[in-house]
Structure formats: C-alpha cells, structure tokens
PDB file of N, CA and C in Angstrom:
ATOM      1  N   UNK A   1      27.841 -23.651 -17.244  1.00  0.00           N
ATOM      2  CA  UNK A   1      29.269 -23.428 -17.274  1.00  0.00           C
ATOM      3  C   UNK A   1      29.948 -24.731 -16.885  1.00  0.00           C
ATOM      4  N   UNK A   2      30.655 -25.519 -17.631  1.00  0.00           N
ATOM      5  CA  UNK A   2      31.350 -26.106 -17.641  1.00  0.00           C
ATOM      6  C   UNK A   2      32.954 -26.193 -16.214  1.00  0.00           C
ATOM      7  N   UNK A   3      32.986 -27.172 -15.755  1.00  0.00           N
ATOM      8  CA  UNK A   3      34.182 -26.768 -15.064  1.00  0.00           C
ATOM      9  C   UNK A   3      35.510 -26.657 -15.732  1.00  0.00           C
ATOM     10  N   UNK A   4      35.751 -27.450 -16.827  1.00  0.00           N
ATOM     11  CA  UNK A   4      36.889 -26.379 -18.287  1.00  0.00           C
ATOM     12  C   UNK A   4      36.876 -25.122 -18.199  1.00  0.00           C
ATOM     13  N   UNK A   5      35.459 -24.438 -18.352  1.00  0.00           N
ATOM     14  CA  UNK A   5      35.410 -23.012 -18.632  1.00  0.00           C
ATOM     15  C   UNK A   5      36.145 -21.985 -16.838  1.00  0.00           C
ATOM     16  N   UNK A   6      36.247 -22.602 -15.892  1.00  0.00           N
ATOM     17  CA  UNK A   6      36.053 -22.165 -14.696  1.00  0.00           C
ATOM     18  C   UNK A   6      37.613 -22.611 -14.435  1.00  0.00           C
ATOM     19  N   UNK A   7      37.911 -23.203 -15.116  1.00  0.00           N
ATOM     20  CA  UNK A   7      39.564 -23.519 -14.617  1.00  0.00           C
ATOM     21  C   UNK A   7      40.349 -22.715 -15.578  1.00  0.00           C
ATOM     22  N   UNK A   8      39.851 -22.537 -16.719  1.00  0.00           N
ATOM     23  CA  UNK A   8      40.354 -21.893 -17.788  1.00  0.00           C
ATOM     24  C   UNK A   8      40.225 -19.977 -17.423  1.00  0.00           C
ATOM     25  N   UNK A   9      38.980 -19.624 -16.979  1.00  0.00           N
ATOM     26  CA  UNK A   9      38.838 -18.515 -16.030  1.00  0.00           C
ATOM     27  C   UNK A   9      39.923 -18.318 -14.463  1.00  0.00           C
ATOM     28  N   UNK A  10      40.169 -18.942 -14.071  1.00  0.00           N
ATOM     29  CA  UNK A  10      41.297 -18.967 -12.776  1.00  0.00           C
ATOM     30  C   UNK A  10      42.447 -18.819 -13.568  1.00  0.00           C
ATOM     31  N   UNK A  11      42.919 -19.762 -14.204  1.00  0.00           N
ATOM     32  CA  UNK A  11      44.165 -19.858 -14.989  1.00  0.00           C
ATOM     33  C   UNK A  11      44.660 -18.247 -15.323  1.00  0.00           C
ATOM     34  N   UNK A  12      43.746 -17.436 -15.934  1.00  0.00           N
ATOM     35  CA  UNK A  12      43.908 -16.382 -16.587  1.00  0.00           C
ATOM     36  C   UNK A  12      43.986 -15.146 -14.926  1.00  0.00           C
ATOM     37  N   UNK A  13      43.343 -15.711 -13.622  1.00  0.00           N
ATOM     38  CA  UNK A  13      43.702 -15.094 -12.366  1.00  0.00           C
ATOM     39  C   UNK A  13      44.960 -15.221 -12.473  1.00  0.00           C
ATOM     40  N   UNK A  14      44.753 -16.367 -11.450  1.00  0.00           N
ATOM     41  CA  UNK A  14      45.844 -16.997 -10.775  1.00  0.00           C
ATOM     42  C   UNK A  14      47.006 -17.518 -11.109  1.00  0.00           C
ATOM     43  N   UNK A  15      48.126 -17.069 -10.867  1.00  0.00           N
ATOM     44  CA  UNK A  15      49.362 -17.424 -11.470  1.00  0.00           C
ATOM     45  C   UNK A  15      49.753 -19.171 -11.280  1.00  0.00           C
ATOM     46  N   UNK A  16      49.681 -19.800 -12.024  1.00  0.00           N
ATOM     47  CA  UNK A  16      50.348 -21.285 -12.188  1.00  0.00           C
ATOM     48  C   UNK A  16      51.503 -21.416 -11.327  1.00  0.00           C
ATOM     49  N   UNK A  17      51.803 -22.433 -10.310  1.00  0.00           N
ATOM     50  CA  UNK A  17      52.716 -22.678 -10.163  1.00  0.00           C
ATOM     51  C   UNK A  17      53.218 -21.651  -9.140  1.00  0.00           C
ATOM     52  N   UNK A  18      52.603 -20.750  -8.343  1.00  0.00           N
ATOM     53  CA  UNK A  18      53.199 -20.040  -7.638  1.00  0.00           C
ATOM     54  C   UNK A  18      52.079 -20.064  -6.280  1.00  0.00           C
ATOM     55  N   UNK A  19      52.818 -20.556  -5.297  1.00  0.00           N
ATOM     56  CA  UNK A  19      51.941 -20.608  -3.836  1.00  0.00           C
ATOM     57  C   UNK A  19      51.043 -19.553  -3.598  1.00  0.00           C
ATOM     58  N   UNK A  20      49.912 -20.249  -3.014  1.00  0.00           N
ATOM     59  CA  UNK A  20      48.978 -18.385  -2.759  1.00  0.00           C
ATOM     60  C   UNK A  20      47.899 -19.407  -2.149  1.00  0.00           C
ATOM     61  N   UNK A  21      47.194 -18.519  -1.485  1.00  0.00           N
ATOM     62  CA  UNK A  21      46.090 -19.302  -0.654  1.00  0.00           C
ATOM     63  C   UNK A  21      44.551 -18.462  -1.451  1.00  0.00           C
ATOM     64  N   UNK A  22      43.559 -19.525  -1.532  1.00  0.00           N
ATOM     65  CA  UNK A  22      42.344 -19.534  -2.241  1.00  0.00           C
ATOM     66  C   UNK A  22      41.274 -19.421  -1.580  1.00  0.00           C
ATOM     67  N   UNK A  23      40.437 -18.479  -1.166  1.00  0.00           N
ATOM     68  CA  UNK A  23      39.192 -18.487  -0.496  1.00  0.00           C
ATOM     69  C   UNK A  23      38.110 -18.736  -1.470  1.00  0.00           C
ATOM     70  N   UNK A  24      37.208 -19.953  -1.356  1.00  0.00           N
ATOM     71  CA  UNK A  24      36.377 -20.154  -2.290  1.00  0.00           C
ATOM     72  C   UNK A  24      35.067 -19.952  -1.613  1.00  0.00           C
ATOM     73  N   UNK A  25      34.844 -19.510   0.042  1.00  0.00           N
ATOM     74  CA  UNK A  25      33.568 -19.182   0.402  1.00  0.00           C
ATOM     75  C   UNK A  25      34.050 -19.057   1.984  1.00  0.00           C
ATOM     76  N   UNK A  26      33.110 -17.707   2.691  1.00  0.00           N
ATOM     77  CA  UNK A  26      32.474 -17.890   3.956  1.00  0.00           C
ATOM     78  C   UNK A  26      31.944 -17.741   4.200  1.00  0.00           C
ATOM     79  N   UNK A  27      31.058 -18.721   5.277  1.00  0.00           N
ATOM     80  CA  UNK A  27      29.408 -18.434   5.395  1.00  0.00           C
ATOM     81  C   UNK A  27      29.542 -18.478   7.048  1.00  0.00           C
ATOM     82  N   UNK A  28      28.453 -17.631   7.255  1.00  0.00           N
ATOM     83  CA  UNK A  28      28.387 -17.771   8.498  1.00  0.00           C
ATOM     84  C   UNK A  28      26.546 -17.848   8.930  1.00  0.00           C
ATOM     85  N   UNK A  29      26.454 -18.272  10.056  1.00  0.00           N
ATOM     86  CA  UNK A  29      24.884 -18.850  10.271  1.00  0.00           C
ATOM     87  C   UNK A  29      24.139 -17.316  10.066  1.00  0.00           C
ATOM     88  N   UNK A  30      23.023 -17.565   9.519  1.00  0.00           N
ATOM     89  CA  UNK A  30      21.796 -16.163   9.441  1.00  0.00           C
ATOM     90  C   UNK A  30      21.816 -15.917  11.093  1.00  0.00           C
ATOM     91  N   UNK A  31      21.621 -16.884  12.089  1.00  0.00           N
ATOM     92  CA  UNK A  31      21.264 -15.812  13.700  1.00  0.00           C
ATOM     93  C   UNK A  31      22.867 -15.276  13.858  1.00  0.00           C
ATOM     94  N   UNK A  32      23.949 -15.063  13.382  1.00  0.00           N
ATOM     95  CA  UNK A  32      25.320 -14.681  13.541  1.00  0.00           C
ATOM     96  C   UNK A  32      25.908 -13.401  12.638  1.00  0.00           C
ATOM     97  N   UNK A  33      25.232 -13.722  11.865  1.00  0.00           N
ATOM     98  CA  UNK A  33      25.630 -12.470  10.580  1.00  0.00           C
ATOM     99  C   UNK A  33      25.673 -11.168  11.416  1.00  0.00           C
ATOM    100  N   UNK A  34      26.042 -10.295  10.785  1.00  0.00           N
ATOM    101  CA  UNK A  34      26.335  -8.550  11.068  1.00  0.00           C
ATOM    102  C   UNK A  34      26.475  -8.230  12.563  1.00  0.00           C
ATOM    103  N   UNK A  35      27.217  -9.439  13.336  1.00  0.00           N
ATOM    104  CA  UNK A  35      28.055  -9.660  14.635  1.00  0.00           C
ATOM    105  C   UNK A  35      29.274  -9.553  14.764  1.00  0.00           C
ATOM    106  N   UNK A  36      30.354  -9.531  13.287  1.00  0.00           N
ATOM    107  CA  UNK A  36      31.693  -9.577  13.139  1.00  0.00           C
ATOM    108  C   UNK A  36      32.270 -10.899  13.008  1.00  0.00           C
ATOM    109  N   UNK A  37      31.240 -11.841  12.955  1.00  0.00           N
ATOM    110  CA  UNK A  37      31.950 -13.465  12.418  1.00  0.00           C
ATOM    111  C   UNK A  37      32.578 -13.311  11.494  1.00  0.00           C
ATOM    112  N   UNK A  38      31.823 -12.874  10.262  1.00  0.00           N
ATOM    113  CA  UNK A  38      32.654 -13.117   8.664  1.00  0.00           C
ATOM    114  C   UNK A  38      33.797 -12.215   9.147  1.00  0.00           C
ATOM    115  N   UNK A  39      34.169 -10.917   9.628  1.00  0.00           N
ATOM    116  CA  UNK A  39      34.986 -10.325   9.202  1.00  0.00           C
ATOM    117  C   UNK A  39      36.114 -11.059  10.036  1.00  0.00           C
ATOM    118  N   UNK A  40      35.813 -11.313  11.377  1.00  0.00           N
ATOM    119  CA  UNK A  40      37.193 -12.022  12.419  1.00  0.00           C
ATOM    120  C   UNK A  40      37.194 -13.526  10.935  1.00  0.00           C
ATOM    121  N   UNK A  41      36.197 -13.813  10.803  1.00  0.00           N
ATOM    122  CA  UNK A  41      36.767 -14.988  10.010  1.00  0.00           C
ATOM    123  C   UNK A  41      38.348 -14.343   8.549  1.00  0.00           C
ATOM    124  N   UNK A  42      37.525 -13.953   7.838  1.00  0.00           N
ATOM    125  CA  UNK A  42      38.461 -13.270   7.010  1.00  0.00           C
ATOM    126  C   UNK A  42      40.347 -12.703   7.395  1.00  0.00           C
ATOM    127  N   UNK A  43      39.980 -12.014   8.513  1.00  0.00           N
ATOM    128  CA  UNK A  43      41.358 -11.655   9.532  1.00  0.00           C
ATOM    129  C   UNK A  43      42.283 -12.412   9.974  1.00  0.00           C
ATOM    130  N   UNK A  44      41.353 -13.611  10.733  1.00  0.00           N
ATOM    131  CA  UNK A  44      42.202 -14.733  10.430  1.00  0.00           C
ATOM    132  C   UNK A  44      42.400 -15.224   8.875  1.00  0.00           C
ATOM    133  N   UNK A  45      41.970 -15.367   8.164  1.00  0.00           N
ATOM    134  CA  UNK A  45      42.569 -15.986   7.036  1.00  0.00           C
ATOM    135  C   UNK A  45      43.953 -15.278   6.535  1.00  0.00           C
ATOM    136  N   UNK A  46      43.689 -14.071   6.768  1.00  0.00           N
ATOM    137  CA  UNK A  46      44.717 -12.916   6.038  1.00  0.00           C
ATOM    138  C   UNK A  46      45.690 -13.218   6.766  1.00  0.00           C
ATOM    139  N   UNK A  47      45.739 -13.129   8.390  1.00  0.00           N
ATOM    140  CA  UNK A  47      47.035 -13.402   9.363  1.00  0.00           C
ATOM    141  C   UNK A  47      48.127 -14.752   8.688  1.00  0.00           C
ATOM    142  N   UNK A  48      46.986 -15.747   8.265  1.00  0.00           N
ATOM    143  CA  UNK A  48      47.846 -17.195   7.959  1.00  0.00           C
ATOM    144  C   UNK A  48      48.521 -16.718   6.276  1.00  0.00           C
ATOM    145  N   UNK A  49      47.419 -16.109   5.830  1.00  0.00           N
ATOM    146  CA  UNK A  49      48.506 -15.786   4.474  1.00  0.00           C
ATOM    147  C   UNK A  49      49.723 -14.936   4.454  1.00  0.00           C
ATOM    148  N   UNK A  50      49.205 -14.182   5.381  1.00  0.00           N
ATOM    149  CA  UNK A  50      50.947 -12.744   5.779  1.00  0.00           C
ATOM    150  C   UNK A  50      52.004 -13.739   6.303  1.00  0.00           C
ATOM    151  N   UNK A  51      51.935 -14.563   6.967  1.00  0.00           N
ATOM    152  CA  UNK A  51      52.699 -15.283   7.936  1.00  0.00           C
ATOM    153  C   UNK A  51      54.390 -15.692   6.707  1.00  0.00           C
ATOM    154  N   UNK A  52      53.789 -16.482   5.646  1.00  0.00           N
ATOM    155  CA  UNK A  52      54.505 -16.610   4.119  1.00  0.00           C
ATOM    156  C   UNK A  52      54.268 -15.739   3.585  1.00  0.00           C
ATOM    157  N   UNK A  53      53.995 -14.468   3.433  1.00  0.00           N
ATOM    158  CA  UNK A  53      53.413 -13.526   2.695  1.00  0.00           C
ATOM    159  C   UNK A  53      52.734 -13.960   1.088  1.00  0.00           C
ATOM    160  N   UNK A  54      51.951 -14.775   1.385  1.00  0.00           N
ATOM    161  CA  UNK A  54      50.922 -15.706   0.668  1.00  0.00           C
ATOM    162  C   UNK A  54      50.293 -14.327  -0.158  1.00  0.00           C
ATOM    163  N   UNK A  55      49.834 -14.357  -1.465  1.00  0.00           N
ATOM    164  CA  UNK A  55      48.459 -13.732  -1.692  1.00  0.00           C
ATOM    165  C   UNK A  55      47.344 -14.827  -1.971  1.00  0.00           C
ATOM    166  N   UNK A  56      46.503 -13.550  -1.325  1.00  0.00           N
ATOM    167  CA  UNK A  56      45.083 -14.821  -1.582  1.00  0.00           C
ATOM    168  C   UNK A  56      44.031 -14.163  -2.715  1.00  0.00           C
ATOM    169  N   UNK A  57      43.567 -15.245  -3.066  1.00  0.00           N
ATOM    170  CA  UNK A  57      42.426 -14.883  -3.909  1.00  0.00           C
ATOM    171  C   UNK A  57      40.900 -15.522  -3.782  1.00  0.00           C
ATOM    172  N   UNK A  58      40.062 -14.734  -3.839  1.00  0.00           N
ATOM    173  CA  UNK A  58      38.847 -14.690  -3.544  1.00  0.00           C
ATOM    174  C   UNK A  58      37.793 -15.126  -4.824  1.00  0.00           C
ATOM    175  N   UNK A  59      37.018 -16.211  -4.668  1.00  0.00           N
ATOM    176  CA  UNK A  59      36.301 -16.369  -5.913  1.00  0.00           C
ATOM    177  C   UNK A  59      34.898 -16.262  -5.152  1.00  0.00           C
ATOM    178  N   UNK A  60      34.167 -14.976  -5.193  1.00  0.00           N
ATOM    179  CA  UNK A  60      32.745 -14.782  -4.248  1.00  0.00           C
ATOM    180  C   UNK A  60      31.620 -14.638  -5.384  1.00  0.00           C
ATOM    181  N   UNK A  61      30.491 -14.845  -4.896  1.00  0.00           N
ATOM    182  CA  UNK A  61      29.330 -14.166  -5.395  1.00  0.00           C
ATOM    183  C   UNK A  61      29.272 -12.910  -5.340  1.00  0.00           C
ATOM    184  N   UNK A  62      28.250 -12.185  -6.020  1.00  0.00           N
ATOM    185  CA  UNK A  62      27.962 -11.045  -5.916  1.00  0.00           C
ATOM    186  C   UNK A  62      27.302 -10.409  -4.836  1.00  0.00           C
ATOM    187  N   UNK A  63      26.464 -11.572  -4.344  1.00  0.00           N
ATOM    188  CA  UNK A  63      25.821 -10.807  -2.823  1.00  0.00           C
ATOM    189  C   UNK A  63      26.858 -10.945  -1.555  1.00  0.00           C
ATOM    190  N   UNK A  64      28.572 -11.195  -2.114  1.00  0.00           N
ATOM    191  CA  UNK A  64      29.869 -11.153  -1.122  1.00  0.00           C
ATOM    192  C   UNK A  64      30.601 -10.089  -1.173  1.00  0.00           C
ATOM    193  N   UNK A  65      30.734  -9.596  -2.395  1.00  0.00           N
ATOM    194  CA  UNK A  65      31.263  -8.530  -2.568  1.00  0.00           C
ATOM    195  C   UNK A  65      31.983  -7.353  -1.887  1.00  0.00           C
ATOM    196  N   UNK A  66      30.753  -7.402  -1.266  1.00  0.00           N
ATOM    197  CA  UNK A  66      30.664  -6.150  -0.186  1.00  0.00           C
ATOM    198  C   UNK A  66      31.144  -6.588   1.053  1.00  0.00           C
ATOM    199  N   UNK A  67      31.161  -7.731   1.486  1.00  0.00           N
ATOM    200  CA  UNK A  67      31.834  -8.119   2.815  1.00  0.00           C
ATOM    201  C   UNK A  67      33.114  -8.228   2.328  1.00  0.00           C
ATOM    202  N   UNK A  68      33.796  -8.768   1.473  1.00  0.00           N
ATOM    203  CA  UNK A  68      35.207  -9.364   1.062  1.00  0.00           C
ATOM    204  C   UNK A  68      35.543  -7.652   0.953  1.00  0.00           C
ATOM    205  N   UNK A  69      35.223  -6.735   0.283  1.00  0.00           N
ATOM    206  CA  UNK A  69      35.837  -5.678   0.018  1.00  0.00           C
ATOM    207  C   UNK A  69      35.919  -4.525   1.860  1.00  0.00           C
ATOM    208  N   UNK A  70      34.597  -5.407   2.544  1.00  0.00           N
ATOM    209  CA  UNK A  70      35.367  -4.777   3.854  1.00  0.00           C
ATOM    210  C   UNK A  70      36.542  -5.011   4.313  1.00  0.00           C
ATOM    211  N   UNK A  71      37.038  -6.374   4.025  1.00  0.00           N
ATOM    212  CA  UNK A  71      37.921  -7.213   4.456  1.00  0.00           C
ATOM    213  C   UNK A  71      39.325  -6.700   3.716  1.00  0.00           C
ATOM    214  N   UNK A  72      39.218  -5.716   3.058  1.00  0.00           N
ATOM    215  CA  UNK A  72      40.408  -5.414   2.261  1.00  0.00           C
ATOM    216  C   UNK A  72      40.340  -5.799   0.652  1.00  0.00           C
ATOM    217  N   UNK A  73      39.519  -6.317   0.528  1.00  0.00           N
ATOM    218  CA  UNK A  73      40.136  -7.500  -1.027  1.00  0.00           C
ATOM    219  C   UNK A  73      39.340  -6.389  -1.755  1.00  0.00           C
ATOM    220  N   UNK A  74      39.956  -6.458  -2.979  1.00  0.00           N
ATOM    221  CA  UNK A  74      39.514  -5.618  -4.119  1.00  0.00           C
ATOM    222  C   UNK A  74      39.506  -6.829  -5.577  1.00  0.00           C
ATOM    223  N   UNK A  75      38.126  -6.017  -6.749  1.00  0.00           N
ATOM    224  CA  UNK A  75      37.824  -7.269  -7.338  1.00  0.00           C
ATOM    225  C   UNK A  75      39.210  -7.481  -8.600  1.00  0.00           C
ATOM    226  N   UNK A  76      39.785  -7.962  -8.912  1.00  0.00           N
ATOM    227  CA  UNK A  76      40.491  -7.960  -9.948  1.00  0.00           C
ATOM    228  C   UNK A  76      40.324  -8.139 -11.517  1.00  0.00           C
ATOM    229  N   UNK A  77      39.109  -8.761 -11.253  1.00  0.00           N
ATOM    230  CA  UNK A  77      38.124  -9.395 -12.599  1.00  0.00           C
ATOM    231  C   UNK A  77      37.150  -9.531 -12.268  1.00  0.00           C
ATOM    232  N   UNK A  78      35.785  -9.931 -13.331  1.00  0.00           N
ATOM    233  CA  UNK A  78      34.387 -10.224 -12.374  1.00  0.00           C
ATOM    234  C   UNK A  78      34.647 -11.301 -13.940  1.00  0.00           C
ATOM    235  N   UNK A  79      33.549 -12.162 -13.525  1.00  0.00           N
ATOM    236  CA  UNK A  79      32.890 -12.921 -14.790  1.00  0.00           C
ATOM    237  C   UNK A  79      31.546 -13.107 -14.353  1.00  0.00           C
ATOM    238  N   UNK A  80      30.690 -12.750 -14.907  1.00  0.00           N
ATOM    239  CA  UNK A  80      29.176 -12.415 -15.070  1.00  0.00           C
ATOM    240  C   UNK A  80      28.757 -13.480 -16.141  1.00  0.00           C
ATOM    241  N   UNK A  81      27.739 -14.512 -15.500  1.00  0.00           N
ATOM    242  CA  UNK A  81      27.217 -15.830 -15.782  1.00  0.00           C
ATOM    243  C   UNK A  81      25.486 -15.153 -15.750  1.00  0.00           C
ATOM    244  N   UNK A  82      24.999 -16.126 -16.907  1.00  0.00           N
ATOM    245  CA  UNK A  82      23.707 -15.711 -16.635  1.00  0.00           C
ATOM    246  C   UNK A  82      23.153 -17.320 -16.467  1.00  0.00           C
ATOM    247  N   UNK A  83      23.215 -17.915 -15.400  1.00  0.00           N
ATOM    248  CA  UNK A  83      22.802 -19.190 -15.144  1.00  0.00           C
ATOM    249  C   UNK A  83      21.810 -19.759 -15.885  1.00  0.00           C
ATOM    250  N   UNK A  84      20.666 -18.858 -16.252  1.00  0.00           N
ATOM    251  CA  UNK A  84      19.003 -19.672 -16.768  1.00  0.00           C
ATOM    252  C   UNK A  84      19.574 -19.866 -18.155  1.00  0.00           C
ATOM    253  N   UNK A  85      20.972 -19.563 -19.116  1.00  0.00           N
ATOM    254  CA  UNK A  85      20.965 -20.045 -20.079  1.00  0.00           C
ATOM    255  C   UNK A  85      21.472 -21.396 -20.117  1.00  0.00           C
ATOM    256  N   UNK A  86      21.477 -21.782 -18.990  1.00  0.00           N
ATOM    257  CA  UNK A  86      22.054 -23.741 -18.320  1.00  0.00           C
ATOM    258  C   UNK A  86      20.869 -24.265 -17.854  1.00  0.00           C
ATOM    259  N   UNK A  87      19.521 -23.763 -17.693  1.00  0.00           N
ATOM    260  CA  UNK A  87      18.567 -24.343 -17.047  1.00  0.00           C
ATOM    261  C   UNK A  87      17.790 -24.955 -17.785  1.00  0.00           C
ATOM    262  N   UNK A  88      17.515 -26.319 -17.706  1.00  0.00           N
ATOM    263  CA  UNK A  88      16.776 -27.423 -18.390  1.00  0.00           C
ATOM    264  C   UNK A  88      15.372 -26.810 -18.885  1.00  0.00           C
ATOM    265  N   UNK A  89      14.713 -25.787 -18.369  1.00  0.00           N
ATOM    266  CA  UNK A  89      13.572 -25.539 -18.861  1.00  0.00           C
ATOM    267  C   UNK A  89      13.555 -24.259 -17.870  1.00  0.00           C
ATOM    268  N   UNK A  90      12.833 -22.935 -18.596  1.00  0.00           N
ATOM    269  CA  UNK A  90      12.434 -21.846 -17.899  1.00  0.00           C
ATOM    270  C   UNK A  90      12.279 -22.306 -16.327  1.00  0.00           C
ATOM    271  N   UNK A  91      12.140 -20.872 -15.677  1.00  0.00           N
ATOM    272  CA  UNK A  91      11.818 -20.983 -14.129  1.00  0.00           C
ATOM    273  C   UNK A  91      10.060 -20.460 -14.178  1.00  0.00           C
ATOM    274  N   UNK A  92       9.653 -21.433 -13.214  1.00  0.00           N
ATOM    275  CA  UNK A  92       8.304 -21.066 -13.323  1.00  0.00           C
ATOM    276  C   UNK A  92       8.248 -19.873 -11.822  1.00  0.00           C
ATOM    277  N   UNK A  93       6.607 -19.079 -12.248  1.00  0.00           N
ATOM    278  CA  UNK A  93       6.686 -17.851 -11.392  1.00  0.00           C
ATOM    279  C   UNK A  93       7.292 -17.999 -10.176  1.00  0.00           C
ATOM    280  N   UNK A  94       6.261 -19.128  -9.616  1.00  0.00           N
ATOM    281  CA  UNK A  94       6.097 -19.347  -8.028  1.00  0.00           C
ATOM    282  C   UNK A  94       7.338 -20.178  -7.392  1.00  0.00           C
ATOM    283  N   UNK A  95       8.615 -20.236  -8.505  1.00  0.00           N
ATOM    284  CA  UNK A  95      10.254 -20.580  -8.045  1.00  0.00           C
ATOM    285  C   UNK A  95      10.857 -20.063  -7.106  1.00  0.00           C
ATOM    286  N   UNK A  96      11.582 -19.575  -6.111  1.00  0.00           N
ATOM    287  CA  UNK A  96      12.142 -18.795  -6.120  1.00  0.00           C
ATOM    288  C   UNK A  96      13.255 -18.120  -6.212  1.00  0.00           C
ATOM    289  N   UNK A  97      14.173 -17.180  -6.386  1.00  0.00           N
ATOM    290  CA  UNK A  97      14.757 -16.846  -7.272  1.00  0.00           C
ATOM    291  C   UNK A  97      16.142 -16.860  -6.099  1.00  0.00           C
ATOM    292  N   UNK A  98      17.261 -16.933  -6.554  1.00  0.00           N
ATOM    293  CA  UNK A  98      18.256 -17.305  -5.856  1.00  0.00           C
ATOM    294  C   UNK A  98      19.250 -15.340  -5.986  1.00  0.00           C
ATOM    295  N   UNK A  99      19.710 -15.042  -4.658  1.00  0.00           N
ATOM    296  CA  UNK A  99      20.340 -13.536  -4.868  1.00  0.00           C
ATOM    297  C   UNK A  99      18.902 -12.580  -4.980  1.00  0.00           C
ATOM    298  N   UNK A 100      19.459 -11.727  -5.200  1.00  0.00           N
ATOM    299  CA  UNK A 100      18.690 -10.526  -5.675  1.00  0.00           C
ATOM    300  C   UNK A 100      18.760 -10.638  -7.078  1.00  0.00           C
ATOM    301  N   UNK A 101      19.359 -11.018  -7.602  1.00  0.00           N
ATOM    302  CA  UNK A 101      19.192 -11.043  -9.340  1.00  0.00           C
ATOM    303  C   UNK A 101      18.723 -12.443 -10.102  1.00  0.00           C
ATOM    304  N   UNK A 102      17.684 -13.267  -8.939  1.00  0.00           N
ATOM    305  CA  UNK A 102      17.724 -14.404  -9.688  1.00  0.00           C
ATOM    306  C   UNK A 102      16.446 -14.177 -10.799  1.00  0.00           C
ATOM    307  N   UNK A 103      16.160 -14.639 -11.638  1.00  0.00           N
ATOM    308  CA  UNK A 103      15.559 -14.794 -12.596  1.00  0.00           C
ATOM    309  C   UNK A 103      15.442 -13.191 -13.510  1.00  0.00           C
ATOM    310  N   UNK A 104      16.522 -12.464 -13.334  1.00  0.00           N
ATOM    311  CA  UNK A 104      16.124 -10.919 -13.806  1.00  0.00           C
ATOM    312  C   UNK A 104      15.530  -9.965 -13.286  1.00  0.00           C
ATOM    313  N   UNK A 105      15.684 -10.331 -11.678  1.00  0.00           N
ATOM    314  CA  UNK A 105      15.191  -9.044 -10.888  1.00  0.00           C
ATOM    315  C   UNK A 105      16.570  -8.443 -10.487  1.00  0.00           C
TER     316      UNK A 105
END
C-alpha cells in the first residue's frame, strides 16, 4: 500500500480543513497492559479533545479494536489490507506471523 493510497483513504474519513485531533497509536509496555494504562491513556486524550470540542479519529489495527471501542470510539470504516500481496517473496513456515491473522491464520 502505497502512502497515496492511505491519504486518499483518510481524505474520504476525515473532513479537509476542519480541526480534529488524530490518534494514530497507543501502546503501552506488555508488564503494564490490562492495568488501565491504555484506557487512562485514551481519557486523557478525549478530555484534551472535549476541551475545543475536537473530534478525534482513530486509525488502529485490528488487534485495537477492542480497546479503542472500550474507550468509546466506534469504527466508522474499516479498510482490510492483505499485506503478503506487498511481500517480496512468500513467508517461509518457521516466520512468524504478525497479529493473529498473520499469514492466514
């Protein structure tokens, strides 16, 4: 995927020209997870967007989904990429596979 194709995909989100705040990722450390980091993280984000009554938009993976939608956010669009048709040569067995859906599992 091209970054044309990925700006041209937002474009068709996100309204041009009109203020809004963009979450493009949160990660939080593996010994921290399912402690309430991501979500206080998220809360704060939302507080700074209410403040201007900002909307924000979320561009997550699929294994985010489920945290962002605790957080309130609902999906508006999905775009479903099948990455290995960008990959220089098959994935060999002993790769390993990125998500739960990497190589077609």
């Amino acid at each position: 995927m091209e970054d044309e194709d990925m700006q041209c995909f937002q474009h068709k989100l996100i309204p041009v020209n009109e203020p809004c705040m963009i979450v493009v990722g949160v990660a939080v450390a593996p010994g921290h997870q399912s402690c309430g980091v991501g979500s206080a993280l998220l809360q704060h984000g939302n507080a700074i967007a209410d403040r201007p009554s900002l909307p924000i938009w979320v561009l997550s993976s699929h294994q985010a989904v489920e945290a962002y939608g605790k957080g309130g956010f609902e999906a508006a669009r999905t775009l479903d990429v099948d990455l290995d048709e960008y990959a220089p040569r098959p994935a060999r067995d002993d790769e390993p596979g990125i998500g739960d859906r990497g190589r077609g599992r």
